[in-house]
PDB file of N, CA and C in Angstrom:
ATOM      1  N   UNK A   1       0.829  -9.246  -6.173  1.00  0.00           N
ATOM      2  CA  UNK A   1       1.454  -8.429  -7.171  1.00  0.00           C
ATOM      3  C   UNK A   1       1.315  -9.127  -8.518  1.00  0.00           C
ATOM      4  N   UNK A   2       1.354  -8.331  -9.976  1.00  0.00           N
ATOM      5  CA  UNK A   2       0.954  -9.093 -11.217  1.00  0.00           C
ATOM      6  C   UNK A   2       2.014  -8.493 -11.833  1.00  0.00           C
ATOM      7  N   UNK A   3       2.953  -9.106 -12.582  1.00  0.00           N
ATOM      8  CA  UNK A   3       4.098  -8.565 -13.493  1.00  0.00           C
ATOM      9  C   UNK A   3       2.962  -8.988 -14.622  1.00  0.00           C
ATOM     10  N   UNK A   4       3.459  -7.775 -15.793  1.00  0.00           N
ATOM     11  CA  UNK A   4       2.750  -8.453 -17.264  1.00  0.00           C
ATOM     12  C   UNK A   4       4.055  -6.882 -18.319  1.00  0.00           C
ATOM     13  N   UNK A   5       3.653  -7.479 -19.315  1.00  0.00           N
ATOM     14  CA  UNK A   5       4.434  -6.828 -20.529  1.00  0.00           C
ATOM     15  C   UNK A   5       3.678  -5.197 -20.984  1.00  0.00           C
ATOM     16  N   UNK A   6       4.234  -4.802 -21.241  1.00  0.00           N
ATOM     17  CA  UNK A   6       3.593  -3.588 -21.953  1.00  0.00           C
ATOM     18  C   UNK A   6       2.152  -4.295 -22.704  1.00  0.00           C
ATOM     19  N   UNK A   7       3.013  -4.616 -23.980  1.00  0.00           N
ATOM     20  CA  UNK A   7       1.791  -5.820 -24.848  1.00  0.00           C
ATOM     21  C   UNK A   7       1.345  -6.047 -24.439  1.00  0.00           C
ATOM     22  N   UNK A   8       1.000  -6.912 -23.484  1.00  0.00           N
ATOM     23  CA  UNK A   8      -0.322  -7.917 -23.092  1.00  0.00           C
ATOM     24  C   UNK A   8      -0.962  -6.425 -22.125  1.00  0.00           C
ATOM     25  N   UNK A   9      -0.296  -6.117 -21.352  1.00  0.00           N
ATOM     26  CA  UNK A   9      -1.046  -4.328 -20.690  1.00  0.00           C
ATOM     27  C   UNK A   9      -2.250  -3.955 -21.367  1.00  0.00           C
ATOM     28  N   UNK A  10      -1.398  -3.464 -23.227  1.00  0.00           N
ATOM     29  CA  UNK A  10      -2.569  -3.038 -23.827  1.00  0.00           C
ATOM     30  C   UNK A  10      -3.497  -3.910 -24.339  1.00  0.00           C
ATOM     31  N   UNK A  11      -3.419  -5.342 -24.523  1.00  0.00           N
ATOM     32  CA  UNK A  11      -4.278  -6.413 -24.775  1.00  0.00           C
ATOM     33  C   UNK A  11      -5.566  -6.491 -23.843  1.00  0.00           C
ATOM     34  N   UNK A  12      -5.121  -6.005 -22.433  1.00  0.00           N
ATOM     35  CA  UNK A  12      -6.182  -6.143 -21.870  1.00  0.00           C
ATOM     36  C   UNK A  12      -6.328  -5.032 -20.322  1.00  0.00           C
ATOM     37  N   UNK A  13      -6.728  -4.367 -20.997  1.00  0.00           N
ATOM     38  CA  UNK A  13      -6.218  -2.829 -20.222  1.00  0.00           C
ATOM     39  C   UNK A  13      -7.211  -2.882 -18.735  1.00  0.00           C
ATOM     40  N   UNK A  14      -8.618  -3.449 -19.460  1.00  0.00           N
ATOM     41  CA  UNK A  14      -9.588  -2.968 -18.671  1.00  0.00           C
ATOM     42  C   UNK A  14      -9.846  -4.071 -17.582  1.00  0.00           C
ATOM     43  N   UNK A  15      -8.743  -5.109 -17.837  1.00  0.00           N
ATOM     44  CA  UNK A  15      -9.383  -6.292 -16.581  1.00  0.00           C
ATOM     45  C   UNK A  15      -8.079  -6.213 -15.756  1.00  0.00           C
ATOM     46  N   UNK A  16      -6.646  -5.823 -15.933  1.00  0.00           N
ATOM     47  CA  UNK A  16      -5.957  -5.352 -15.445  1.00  0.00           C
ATOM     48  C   UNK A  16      -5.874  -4.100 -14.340  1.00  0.00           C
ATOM     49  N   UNK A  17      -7.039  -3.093 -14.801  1.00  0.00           N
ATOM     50  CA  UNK A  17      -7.367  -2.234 -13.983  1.00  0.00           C
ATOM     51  C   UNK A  17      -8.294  -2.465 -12.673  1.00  0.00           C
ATOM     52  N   UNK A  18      -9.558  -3.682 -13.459  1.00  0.00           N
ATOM     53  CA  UNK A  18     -10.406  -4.231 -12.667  1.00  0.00           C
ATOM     54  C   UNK A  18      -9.701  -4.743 -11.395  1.00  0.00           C
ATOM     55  N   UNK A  19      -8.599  -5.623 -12.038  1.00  0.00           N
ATOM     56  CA  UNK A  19      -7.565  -6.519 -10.779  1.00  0.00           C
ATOM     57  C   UNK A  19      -7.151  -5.611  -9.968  1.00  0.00           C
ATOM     58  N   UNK A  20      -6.629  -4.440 -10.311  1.00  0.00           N
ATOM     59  CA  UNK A  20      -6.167  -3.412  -9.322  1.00  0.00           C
ATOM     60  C   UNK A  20      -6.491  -2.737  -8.056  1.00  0.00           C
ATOM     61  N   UNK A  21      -7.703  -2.650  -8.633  1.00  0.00           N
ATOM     62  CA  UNK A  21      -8.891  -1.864  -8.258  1.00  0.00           C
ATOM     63  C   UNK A  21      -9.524  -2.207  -7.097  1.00  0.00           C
ATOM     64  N   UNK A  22     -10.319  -3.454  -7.684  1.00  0.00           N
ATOM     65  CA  UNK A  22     -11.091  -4.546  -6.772  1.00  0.00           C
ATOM     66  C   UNK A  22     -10.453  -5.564  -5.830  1.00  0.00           C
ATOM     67  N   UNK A  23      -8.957  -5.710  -6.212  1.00  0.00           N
ATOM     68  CA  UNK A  23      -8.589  -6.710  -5.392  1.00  0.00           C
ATOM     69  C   UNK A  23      -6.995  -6.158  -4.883  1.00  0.00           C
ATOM     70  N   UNK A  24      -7.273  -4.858  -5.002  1.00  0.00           N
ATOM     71  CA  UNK A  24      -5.519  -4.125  -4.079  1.00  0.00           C
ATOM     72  C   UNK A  24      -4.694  -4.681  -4.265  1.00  0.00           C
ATOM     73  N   UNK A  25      -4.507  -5.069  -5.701  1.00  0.00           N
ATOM     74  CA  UNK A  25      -3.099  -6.219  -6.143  1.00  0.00           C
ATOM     75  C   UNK A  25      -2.279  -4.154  -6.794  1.00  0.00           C
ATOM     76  N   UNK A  26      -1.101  -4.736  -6.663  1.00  0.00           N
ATOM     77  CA  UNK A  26       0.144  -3.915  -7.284  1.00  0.00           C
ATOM     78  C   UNK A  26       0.373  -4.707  -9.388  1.00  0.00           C
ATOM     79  N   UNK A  27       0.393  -3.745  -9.955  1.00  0.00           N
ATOM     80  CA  UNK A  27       0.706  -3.822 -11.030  1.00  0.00           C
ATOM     81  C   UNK A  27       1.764  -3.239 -11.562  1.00  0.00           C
ATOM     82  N   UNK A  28       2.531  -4.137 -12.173  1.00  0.00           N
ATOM     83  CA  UNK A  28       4.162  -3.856 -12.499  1.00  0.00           C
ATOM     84  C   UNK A  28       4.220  -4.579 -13.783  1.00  0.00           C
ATOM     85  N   UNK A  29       4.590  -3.273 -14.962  1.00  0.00           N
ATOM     86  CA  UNK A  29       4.557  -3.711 -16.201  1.00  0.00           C
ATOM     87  C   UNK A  29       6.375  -3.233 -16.559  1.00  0.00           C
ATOM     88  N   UNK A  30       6.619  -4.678 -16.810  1.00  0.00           N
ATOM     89  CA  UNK A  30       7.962  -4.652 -17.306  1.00  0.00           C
ATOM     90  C   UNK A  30       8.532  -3.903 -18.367  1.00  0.00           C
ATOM     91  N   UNK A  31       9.393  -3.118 -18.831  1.00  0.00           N
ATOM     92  CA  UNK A  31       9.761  -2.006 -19.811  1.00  0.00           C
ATOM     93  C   UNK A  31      11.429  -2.539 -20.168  1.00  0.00           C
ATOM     94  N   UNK A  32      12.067  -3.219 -19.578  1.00  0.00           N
ATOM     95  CA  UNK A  32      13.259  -4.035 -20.173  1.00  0.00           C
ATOM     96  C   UNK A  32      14.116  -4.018 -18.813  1.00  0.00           C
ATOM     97  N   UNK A  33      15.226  -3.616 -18.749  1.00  0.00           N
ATOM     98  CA  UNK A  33      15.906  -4.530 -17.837  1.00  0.00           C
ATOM     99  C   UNK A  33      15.714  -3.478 -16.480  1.00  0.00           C
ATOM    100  N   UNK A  34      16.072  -3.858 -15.296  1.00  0.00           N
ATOM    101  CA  UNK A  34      15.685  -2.797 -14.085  1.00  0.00           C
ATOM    102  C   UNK A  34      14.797  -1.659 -14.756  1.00  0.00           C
ATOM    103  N   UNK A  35      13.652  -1.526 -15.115  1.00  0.00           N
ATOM    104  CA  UNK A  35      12.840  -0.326 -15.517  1.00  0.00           C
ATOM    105  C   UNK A  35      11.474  -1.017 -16.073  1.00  0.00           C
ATOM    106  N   UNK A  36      10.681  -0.410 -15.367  1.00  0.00           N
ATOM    107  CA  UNK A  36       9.087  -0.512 -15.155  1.00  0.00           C
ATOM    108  C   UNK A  36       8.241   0.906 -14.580  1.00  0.00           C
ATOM    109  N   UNK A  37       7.188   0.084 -14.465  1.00  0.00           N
ATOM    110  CA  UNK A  37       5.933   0.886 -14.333  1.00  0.00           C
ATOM    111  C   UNK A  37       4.948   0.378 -13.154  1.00  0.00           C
ATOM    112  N   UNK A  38       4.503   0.637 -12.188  1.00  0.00           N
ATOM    113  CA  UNK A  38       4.197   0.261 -11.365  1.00  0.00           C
ATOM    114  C   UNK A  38       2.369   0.855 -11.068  1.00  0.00           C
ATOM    115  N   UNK A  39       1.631   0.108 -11.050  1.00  0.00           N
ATOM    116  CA  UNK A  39       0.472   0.739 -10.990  1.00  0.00           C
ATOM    117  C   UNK A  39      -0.557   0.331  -9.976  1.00  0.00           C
ATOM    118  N   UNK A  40      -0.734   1.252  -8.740  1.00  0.00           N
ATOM    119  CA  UNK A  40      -1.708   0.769  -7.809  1.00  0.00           C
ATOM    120  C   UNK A  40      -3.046   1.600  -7.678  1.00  0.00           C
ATOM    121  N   UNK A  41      -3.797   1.058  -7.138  1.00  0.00           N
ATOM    122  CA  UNK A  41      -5.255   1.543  -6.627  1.00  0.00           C
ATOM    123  C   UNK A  41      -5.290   2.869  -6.257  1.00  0.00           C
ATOM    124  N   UNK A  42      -5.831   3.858  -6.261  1.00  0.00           N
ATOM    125  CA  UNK A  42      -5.777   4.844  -5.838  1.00  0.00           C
ATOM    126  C   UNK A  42      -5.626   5.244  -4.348  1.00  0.00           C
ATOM    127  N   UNK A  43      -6.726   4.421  -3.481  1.00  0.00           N
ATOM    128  CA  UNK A  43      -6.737   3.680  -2.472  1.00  0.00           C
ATOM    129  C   UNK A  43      -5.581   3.641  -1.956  1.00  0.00           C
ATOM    130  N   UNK A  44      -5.095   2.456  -2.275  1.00  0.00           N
ATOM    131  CA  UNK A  44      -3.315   1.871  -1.856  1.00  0.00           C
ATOM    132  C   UNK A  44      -2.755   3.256  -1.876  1.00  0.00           C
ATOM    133  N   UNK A  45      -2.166   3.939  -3.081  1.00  0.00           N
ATOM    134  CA  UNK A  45      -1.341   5.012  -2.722  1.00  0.00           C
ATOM    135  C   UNK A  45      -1.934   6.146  -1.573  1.00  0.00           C
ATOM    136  N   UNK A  46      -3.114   6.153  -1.760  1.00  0.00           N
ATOM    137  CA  UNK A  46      -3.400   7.244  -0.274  1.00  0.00           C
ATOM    138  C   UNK A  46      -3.171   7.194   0.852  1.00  0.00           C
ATOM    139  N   UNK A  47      -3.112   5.846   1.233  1.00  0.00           N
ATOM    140  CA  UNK A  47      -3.042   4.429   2.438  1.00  0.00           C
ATOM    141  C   UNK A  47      -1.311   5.029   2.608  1.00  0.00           C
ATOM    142  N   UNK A  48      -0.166   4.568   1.387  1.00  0.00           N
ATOM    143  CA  UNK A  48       0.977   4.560   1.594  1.00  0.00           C
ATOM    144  C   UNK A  48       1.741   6.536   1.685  1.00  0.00           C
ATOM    145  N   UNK A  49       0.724   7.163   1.149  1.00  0.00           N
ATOM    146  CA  UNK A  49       0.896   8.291   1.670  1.00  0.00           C
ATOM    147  C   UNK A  49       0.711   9.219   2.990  1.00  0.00           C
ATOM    148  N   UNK A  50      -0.442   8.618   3.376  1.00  0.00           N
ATOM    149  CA  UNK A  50      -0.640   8.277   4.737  1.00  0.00           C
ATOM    150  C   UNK A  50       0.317   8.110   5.587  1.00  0.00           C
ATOM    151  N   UNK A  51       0.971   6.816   5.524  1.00  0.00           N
ATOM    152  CA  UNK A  51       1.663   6.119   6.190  1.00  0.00           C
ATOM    153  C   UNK A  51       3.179   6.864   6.072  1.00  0.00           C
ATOM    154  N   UNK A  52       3.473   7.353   5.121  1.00  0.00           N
ATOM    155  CA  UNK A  52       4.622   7.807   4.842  1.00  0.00           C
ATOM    156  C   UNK A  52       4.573   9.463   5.588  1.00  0.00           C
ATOM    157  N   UNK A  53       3.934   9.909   6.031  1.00  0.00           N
ATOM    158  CA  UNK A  53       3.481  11.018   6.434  1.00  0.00           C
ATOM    159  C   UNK A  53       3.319  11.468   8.253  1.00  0.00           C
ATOM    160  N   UNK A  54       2.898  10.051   8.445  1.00  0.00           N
ATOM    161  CA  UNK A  54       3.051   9.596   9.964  1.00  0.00           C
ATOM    162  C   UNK A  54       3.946   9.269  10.604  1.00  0.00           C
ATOM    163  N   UNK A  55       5.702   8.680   9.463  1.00  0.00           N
ATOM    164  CA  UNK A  55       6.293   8.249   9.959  1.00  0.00           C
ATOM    165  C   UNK A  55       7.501   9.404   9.695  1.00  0.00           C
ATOM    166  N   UNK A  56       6.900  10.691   8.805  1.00  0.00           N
ATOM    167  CA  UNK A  56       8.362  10.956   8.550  1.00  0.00           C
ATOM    168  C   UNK A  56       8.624  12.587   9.925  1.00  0.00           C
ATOM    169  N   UNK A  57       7.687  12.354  10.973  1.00  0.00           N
ATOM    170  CA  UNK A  57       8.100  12.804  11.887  1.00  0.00           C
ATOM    171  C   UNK A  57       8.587  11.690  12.680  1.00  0.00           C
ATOM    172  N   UNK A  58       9.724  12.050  13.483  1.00  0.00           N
ATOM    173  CA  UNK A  58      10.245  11.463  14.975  1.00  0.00           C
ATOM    174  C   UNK A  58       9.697  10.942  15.351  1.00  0.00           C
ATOM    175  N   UNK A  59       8.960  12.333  15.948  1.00  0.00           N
ATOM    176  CA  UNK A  59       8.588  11.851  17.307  1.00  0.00           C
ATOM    177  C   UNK A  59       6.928  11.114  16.893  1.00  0.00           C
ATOM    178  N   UNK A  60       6.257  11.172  15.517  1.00  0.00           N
ATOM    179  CA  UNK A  60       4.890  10.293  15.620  1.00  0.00           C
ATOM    180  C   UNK A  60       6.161   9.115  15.165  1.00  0.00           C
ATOM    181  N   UNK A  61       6.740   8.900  15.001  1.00  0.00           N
ATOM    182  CA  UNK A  61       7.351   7.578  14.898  1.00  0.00           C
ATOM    183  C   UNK A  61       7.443   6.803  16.014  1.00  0.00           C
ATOM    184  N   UNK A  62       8.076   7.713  16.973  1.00  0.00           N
ATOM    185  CA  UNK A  62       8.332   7.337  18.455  1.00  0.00           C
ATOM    186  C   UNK A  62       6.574   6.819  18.941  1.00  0.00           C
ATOM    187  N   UNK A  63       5.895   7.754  18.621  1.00  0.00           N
ATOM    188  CA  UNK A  63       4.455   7.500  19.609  1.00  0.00           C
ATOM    189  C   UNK A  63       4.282   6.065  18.533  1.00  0.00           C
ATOM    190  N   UNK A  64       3.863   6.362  17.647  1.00  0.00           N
ATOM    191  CA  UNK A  64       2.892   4.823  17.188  1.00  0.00           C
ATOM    192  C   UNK A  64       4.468   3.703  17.605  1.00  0.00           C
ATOM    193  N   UNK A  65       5.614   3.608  18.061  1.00  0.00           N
ATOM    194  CA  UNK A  65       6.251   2.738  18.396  1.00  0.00           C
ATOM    195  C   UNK A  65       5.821   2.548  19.771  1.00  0.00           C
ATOM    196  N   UNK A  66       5.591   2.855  20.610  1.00  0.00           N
ATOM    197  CA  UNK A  66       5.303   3.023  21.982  1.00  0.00           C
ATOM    198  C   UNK A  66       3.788   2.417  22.056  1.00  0.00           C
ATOM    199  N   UNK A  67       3.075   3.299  21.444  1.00  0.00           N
ATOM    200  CA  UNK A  67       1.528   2.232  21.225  1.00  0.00           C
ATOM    201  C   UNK A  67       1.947   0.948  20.500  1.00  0.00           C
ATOM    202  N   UNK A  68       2.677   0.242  20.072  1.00  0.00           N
ATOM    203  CA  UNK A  68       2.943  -1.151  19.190  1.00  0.00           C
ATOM    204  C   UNK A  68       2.824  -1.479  20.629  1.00  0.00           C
ATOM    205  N   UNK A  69       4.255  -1.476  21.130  1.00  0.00           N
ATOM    206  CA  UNK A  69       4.393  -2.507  22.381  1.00  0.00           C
ATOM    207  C   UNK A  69       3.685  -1.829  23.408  1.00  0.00           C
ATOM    208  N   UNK A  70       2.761  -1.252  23.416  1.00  0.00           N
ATOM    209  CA  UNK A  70       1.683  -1.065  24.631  1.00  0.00           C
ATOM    210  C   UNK A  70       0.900  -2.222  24.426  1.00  0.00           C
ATOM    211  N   UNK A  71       0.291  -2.077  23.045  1.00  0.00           N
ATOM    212  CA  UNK A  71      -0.616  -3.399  22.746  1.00  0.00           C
ATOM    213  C   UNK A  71       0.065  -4.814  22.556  1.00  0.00           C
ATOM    214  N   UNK A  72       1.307  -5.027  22.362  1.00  0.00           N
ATOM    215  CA  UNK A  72       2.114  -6.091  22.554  1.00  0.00           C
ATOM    216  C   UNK A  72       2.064  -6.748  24.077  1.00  0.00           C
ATOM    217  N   UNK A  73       2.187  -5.730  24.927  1.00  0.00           N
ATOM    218  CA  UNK A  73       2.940  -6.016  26.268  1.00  0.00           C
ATOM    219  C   UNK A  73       1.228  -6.260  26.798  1.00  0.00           C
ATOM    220  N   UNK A  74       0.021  -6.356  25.968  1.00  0.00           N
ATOM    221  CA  UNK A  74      -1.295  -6.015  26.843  1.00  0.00           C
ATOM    222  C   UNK A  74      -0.853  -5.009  28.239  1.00  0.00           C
ATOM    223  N   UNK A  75      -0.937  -3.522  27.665  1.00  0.00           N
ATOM    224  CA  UNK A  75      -0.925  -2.965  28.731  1.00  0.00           C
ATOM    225  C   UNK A  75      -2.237  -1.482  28.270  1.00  0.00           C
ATOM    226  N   UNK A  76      -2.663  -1.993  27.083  1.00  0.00           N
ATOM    227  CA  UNK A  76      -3.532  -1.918  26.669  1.00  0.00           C
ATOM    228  C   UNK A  76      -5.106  -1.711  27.189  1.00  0.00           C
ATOM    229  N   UNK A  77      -6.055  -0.477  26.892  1.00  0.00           N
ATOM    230  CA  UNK A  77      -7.598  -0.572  27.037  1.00  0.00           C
ATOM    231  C   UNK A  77      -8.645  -0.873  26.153  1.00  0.00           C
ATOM    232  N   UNK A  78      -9.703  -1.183  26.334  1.00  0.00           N
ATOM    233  CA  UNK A  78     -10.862  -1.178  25.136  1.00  0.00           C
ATOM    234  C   UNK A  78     -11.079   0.004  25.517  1.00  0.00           C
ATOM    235  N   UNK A  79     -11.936   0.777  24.483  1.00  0.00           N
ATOM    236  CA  UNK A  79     -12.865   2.047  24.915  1.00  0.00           C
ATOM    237  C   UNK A  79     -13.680   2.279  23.946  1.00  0.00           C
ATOM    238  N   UNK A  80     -14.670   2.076  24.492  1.00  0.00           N
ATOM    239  CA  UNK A  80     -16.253   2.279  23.773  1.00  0.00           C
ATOM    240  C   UNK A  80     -15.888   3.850  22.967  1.00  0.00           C
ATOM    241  N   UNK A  81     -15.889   4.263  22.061  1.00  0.00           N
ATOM    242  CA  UNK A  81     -16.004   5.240  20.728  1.00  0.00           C
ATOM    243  C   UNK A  81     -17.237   5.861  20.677  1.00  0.00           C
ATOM    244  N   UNK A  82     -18.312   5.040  21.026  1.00  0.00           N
ATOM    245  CA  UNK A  82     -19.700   5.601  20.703  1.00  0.00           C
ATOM    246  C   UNK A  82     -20.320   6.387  22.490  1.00  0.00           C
TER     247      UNK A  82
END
């Protein structure tokens, strides 16, 4: 994660974005006391939309909990895909 100021933000807009971008860091530009700006990869937010989407049913909550400790407990298969 990179905290930086508004100021320095616009000082250097385009290597800040680069960092974002290329290296899935979170960007959080401070605006004064509890209040900011938060800026991620496009990537990242699709990823956390994703994820937020899978979990806000039950019952896929329940299943990908059940597959955790399947693969925890090795009770687990390989299976060839191709």
């Amino acid at each position: 994660m990179i905290t930086t100021t508004l100021s320095d933000f616009r000082k250097d807009i385009k290597n800040y974005f680069d960092r974002v971008t290329q290296n899935f860091e979170t960007l959080i530009i401070n605006r004064g006391k509890d209040n900011g700006v938060v800026i991620m990869s496009q990537r990242e937010y699709n990823s956390l939309q994703a994820t937020q989407h899978e979990l806000s049913s039950r019952e896929n909550e329940r299943r990908l909990d059940a597959a955790i400790e399947k693969l925890k407990s090795g009770n687990s298969e390989i299976r060839n895909l191709c």
